[in-house]
Protein backbone atom coordinates (compact mmCIF):
# COMPACT_ATOMS: atom_id res chain seq x y z
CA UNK A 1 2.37 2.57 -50.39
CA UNK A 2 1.40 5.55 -48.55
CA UNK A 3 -0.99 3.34 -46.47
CA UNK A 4 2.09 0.63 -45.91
CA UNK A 5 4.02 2.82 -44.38
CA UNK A 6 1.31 4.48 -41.96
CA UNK A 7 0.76 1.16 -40.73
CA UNK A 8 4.61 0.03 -40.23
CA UNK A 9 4.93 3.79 -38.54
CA UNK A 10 1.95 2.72 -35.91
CA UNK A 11 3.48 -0.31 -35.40
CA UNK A 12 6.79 1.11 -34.45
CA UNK A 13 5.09 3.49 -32.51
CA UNK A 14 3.15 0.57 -30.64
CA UNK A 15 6.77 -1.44 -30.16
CA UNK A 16 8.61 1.83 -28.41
CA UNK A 17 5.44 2.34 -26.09
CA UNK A 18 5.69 -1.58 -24.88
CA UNK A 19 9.45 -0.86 -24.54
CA UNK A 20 8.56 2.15 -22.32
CA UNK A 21 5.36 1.32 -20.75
CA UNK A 22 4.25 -2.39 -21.85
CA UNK A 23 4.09 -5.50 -20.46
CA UNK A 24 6.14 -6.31 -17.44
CA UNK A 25 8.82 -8.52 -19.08
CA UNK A 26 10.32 -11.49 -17.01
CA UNK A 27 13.05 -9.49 -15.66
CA UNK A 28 10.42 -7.93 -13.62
CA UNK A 29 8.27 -11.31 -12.10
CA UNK A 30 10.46 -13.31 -9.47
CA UNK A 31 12.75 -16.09 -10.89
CA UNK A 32 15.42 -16.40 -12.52
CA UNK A 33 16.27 -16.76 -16.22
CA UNK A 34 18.48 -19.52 -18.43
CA UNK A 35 21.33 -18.37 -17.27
CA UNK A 36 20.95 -18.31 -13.72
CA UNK A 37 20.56 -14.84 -13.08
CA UNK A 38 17.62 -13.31 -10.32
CA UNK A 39 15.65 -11.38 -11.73
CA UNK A 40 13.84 -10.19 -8.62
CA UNK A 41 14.35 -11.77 -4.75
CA UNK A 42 11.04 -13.29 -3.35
CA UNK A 43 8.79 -10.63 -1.72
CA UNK A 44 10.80 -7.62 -2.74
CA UNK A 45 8.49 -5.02 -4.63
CA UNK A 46 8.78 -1.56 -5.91
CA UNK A 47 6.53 0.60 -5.41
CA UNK A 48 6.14 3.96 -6.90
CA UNK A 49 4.84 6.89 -4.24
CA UNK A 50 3.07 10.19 -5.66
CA UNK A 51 2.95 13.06 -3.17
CA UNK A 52 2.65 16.86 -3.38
CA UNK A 53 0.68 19.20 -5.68
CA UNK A 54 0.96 20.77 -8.98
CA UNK A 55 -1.26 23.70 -7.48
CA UNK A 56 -4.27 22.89 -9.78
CA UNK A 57 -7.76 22.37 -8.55
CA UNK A 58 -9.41 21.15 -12.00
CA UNK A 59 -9.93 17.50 -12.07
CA UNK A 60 -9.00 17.41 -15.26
CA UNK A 61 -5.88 19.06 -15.08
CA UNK A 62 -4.56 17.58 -12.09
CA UNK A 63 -5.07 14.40 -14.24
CA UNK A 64 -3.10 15.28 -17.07
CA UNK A 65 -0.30 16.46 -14.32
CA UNK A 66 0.21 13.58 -12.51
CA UNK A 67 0.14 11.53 -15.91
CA UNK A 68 2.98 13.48 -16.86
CA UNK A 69 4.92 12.93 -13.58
CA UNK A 70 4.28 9.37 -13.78
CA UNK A 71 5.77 8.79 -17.19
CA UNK A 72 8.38 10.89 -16.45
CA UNK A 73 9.73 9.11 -14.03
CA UNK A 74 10.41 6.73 -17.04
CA UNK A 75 13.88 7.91 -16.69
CA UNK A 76 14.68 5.61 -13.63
CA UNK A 77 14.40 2.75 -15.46
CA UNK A 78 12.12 1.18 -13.17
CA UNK A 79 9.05 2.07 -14.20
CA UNK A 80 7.99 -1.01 -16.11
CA UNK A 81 8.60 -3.03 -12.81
CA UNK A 82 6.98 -1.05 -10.71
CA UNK A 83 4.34 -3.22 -8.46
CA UNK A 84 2.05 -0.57 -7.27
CA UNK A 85 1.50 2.78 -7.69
CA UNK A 86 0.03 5.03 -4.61
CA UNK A 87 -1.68 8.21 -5.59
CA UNK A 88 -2.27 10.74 -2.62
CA UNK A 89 -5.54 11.54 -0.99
CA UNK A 90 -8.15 12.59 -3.07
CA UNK A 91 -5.92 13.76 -5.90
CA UNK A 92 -8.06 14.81 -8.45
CA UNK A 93 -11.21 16.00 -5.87
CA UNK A 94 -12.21 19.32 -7.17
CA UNK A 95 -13.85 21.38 -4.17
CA UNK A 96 -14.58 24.49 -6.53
CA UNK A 97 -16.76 22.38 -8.06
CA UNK A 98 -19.18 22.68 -4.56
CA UNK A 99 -21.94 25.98 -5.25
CA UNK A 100 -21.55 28.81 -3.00
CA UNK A 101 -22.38 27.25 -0.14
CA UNK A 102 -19.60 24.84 0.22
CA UNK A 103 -18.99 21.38 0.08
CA UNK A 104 -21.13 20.89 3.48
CA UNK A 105 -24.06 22.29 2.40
CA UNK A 106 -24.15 20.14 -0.69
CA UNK A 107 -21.65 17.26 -0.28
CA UNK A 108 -22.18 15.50 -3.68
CA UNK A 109 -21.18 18.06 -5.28
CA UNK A 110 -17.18 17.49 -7.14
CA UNK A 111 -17.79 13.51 -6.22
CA UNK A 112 -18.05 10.62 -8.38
CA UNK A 113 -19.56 7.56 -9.74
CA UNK A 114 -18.09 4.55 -11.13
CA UNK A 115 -17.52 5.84 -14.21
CA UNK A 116 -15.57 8.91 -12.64
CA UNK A 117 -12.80 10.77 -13.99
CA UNK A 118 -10.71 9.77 -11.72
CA UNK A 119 -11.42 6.14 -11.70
CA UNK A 120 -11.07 5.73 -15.34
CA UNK A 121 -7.21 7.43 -14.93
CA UNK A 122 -6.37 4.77 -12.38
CA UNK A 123 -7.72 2.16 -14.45
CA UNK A 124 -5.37 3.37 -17.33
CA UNK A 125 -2.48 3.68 -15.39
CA UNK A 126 -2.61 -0.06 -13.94
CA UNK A 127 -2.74 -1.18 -17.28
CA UNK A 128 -0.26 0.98 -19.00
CA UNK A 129 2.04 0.20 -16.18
CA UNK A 130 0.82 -3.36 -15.47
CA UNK A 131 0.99 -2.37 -11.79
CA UNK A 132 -1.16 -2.36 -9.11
CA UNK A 133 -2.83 1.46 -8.67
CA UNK A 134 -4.20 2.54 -5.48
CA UNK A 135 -6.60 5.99 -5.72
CA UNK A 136 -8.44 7.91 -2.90
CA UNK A 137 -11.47 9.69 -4.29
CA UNK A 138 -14.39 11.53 -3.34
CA UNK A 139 -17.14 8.28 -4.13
CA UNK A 140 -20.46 9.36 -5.00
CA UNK A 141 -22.81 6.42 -3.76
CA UNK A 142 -26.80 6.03 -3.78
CA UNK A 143 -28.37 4.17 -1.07
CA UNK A 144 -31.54 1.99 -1.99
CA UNK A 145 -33.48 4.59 0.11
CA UNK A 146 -31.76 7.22 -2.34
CA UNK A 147 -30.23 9.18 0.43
CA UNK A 148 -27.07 10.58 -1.30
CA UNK A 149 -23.22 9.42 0.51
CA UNK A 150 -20.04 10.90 -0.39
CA UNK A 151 -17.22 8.56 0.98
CA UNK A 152 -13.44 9.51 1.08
CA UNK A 153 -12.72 6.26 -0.55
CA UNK A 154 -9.13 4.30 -1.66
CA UNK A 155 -9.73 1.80 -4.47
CA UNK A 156 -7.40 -0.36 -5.21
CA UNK A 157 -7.22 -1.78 -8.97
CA UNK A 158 -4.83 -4.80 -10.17
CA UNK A 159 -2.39 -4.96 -12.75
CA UNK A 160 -5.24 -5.38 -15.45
CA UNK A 161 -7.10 -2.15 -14.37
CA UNK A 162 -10.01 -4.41 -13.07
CA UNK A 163 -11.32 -3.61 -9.38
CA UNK A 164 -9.70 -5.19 -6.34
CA UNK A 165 -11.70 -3.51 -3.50
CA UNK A 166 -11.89 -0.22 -2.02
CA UNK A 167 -11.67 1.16 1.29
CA UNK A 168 -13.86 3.84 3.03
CA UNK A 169 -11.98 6.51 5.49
CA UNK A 170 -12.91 5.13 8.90
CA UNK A 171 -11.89 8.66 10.70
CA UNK A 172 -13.09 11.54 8.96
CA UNK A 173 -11.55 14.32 10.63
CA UNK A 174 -13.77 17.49 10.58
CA UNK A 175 -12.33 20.41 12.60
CA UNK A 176 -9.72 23.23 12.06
CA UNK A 177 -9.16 24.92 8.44
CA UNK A 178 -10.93 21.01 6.32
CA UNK A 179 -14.15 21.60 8.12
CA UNK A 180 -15.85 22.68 5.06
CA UNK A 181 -14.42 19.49 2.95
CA UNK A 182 -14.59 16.36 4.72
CA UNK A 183 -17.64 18.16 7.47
CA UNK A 184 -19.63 17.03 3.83
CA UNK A 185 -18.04 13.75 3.53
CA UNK A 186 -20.12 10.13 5.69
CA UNK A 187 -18.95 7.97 7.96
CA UNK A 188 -19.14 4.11 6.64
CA UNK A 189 -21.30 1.30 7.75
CA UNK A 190 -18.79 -0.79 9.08
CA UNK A 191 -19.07 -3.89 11.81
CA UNK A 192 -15.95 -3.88 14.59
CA UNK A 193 -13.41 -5.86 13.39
CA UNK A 194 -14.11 -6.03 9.58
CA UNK A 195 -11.75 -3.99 7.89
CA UNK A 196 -11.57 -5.31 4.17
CA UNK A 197 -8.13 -6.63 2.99
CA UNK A 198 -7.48 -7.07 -0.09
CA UNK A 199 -5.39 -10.23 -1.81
CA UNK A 200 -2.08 -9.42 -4.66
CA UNK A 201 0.39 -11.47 -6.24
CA UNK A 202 2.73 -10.08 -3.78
CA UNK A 203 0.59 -10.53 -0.45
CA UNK A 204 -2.55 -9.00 1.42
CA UNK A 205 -2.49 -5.78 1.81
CA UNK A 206 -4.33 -3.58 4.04
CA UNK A 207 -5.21 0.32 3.67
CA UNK A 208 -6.23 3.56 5.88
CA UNK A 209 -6.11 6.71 4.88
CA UNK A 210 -4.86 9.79 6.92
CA UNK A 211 -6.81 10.90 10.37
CA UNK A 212 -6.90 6.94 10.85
CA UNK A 213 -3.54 7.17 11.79
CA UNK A 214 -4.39 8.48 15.35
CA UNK A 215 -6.41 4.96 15.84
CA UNK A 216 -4.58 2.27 17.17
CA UNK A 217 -7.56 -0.19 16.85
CA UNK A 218 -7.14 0.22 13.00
CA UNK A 219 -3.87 -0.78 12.97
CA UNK A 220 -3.95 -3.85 15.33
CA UNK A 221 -6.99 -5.09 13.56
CA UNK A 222 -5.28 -4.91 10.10
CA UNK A 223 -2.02 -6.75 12.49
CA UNK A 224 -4.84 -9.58 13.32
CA UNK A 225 -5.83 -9.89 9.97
CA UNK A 226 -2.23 -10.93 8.83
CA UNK A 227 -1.78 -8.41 5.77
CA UNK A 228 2.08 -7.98 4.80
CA UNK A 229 1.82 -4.29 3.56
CA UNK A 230 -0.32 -1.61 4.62
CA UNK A 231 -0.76 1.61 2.44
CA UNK A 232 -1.48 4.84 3.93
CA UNK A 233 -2.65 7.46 1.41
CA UNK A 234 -2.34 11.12 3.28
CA UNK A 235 -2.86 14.59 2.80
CA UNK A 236 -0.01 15.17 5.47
CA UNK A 237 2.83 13.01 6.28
CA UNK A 238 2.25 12.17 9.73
CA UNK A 239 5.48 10.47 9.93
CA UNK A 240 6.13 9.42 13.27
CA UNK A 241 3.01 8.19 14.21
CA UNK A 242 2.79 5.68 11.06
CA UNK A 243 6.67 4.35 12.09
CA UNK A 244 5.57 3.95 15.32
CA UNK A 245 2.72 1.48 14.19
CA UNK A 246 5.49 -0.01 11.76
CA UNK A 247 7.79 -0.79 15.16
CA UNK A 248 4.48 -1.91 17.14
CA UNK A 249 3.19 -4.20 14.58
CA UNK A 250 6.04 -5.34 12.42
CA UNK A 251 4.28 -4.94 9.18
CA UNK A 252 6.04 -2.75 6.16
CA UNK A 253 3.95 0.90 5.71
CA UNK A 254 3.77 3.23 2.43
CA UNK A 255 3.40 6.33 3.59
CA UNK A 256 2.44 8.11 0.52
CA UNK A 257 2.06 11.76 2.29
CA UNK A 258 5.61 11.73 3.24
CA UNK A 259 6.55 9.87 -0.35
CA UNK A 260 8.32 7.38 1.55
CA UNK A 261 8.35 3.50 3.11
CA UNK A 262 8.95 1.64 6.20
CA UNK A 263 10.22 -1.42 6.37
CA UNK A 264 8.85 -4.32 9.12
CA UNK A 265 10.00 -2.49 12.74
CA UNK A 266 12.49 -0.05 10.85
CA UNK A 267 13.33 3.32 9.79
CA UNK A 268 12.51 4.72 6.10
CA UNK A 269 13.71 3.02 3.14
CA UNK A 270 15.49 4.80 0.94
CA UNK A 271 14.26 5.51 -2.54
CA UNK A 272 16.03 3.83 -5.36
CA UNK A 273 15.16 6.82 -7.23
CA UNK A 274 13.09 10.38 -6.80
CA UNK A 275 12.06 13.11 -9.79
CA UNK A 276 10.09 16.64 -9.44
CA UNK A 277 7.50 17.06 -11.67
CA UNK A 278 4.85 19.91 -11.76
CA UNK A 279 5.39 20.01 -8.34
CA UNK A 280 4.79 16.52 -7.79
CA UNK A 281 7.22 14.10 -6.18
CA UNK A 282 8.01 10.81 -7.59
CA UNK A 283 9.87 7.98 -6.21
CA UNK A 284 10.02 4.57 -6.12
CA UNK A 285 10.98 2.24 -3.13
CA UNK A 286 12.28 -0.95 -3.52
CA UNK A 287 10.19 -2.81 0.06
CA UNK A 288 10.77 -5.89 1.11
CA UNK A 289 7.25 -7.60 2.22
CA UNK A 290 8.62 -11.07 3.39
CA UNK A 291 11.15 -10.16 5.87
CA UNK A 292 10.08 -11.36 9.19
CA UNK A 293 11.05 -10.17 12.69
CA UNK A 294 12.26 -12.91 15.67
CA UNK A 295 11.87 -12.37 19.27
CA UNK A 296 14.94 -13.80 20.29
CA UNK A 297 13.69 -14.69 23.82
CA UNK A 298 10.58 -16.45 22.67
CA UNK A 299 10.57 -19.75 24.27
CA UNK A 300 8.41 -21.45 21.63
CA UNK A 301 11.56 -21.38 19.43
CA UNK A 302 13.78 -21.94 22.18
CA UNK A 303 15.04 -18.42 22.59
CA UNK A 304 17.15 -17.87 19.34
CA UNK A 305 17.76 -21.65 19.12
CA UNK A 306 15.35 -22.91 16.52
CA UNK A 307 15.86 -19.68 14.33
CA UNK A 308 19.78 -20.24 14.35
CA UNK A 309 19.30 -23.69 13.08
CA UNK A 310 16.89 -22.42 10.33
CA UNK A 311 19.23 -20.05 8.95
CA UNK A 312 22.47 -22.52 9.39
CA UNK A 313 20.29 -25.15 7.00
CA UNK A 314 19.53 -22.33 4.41
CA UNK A 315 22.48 -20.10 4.80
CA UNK A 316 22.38 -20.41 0.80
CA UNK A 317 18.85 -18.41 0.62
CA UNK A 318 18.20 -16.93 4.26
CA UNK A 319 20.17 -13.96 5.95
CA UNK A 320 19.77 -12.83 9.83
CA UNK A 321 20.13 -9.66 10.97
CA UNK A 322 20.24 -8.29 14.59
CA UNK A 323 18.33 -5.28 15.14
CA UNK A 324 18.43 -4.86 18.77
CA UNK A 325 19.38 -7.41 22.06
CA UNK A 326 16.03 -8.90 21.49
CA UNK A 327 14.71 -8.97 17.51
CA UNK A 328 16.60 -10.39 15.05
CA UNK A 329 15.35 -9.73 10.86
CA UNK A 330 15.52 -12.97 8.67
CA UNK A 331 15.15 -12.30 4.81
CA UNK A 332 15.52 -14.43 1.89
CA UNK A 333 18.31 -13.16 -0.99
CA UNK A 334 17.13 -15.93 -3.55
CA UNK A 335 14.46 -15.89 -6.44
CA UNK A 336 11.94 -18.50 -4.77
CA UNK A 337 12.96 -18.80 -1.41
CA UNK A 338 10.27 -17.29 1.03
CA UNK A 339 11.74 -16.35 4.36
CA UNK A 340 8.01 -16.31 5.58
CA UNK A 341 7.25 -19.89 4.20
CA UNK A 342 10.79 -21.62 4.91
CA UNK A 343 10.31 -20.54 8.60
CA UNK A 344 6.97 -21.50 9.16
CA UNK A 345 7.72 -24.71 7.25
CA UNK A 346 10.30 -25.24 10.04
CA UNK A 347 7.99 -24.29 13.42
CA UNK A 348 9.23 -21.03 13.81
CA UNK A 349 7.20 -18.02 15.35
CA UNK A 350 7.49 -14.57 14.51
CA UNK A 351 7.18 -11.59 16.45
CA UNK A 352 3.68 -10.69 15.61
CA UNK A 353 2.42 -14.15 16.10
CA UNK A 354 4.20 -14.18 19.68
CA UNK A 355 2.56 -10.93 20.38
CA UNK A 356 -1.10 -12.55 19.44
CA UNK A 357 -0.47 -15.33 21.31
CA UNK A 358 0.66 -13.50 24.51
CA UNK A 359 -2.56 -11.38 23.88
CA UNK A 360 -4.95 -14.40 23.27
CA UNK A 361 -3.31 -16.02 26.77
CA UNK A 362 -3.89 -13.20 28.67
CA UNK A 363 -7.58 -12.65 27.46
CA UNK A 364 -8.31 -15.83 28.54
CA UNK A 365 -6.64 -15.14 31.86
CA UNK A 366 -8.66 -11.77 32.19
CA UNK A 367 -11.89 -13.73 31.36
CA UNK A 368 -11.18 -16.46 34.36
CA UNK A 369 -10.33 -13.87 36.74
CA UNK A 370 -13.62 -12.03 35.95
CA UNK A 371 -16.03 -15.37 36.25
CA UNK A 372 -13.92 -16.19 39.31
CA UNK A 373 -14.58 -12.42 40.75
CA UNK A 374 -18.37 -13.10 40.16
CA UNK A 375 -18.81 -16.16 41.50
């Protein structure tokens, strides 16, 4: 009997943590249930930023802390549709863990492996949460000639915990008061123009992690490479430069330093909901990933013509928004309907692939004119 009830006991204990932290139910996948109702709009994710510090520099502990401010967090109501989860910049690297003669000197020392503290955490999380979980750590990696590398790495995990890709900190910034932390940290191997992306339910996203913020290059080349949402893990907020990339490129930014998110070529979204925990901030930004911006004077769609039509046919699904006398912001407001697909379906040209194509023509242009010179 005693036994019996043990084992009902676990099994109400295993209900109320699926209630809390299982399985995304359907209310959380786009659609739309029996009775009509959306559960989610087409391209619209949450995503859940972590920023600050609880103070601690044990591994360990800093674990444990952010655990905590995760499930916390709980009390939103969102957590178990949350789509990603961004963790700041190396939040559980443990400098103290470096001998006496600093990180520099010895710059394996508080990195790890595969099978990293860390690492293991993240894969946890993603599957507690069933979210995607993006982690910047301090990666420990042996060449073949056995020359040690410590990378300031982001790896990205799915909503299963298993390994997406990972990105290595292009721009390692080594003066002023971090000299002694990332001066131990390598610069990657990296041919121009092959920044990895990375493929989710919810589109390709792109990463860079905080000094790469003063590159343009980066951020054009992830533009080229199409991604819909680019994650910025931080160790300062840097706010005004990562909008500004937001407005040039017209892609949607989480800015994890700052805790917050830009939409396509706007200002910060506001949070659906924040919490304080230990010092760390919470929140989690409902970000719209399939909004597209229209130049209104492109004449490939015959100025705002074309787009007009587009939303007159699918008024039903497809709202316009003017944002200034020469961008206008389409976005779908039903379950299936893609804004992105239904106007490409239809011919129509968004901003950044007006921008490439003006780019491409004058290339080609700048290339004649060069020959031409020569000859």
């Amino acid at each position: 009997r005693s036994h019996r009830t043990s084992i009902m006991l676990w099994k109400a204990l295993l209900l109320l943590s699926a209630l809390l932290f299982g399985a995304q139910g359907e209310e959380c996948l786009p659609g739309q249930d029996s009775t009509g109702k959306c559960h989610r709009i087409q391209g619209v994710i949450n995503v859940m930023t972590v920023s600050g510090s609880a103070g601690s520099t044990n591994s360990s502990q800093t674990l444990k802390d952010i655990k905590r401010a995760i499930e916390v967090h709980d009390e939103c109501g969102t957590s178990r549709c949350v789509d990603i989860i961004v963790l700041p910049e190396l939040f559980a690297f443990d400098p103290s863990a470096a001998p006496s003669g600093g990180f520099e000197s010895n710059p394996h020392a508080g990195a790890e492996g595969v099978g990293g503290l860390s690492r293991k955490a993240c894969h946890s999380w993603a599957v507690q949460f069933q979210a995607y979980v993006l982690c910047t750590i301090a990666e420990l990696d042996t060449g073949t000639d056995g020359q040690v590398e410590v990378y300031n790495t982001a790896v990205l995990m799915d909503r299963k915990g298993g390994l997406v890709g990972q990105y290595r900190k292009t721009f390692i910034e080594y003066g002023g008061g971090v000299e002694a932390m990332e001066g131990g940290f390598s610069l990657p191997v990296r041919e121009e123009g092959r920044l990895p992306v990375f493929q989710t339910d919810f589109g390709i996203v792109g990463v860079l992690t905080s000094f790469d913020v003063h590159f343009p290059a980066l951020w054009q080349e992830l533009d080229d490479l199409g991604v819909d949402l680019v994650l910025w893990p931080s160790a300062f907020d840097g706010q005004r430069l990562v909008r500004a990339h937001s407005v040039t490129h017209n892609y949607p930014i989480v800015l994890n330093g700052a805790g917050e998110c830009v939409e396509a070529g706007r200002q910060e979204v506001v949070a659906t909901c924040k919490r304080v925990s230990d010092g760390y901030k919470v929140a989690v930004t409902r970000l719209d990933t399939d909004q597209r911006i229209i130049f209104s004077n492109d004449p490939h769609n015959r100025g705002r013509k074309l787009t007009d039509q587009v939303l007159e046919e699918h008024k039903e699904c497809l709202v316009g928004e003017v944002l200034n006398d020469v961008m206008v912001s389409v976005k779908s407001t039903c379950c299936k309907v893609s804004a992105r697909s239904t106007l490409a379906a239809h011919g129509v040209r968004d901003v950044r692939e007006f921008r490439a194509a003006i780019r491409r023509h004058s290339e080609v242009r700048s290339k004649r004119s060069t020959l031409n010179s020569i000859a």
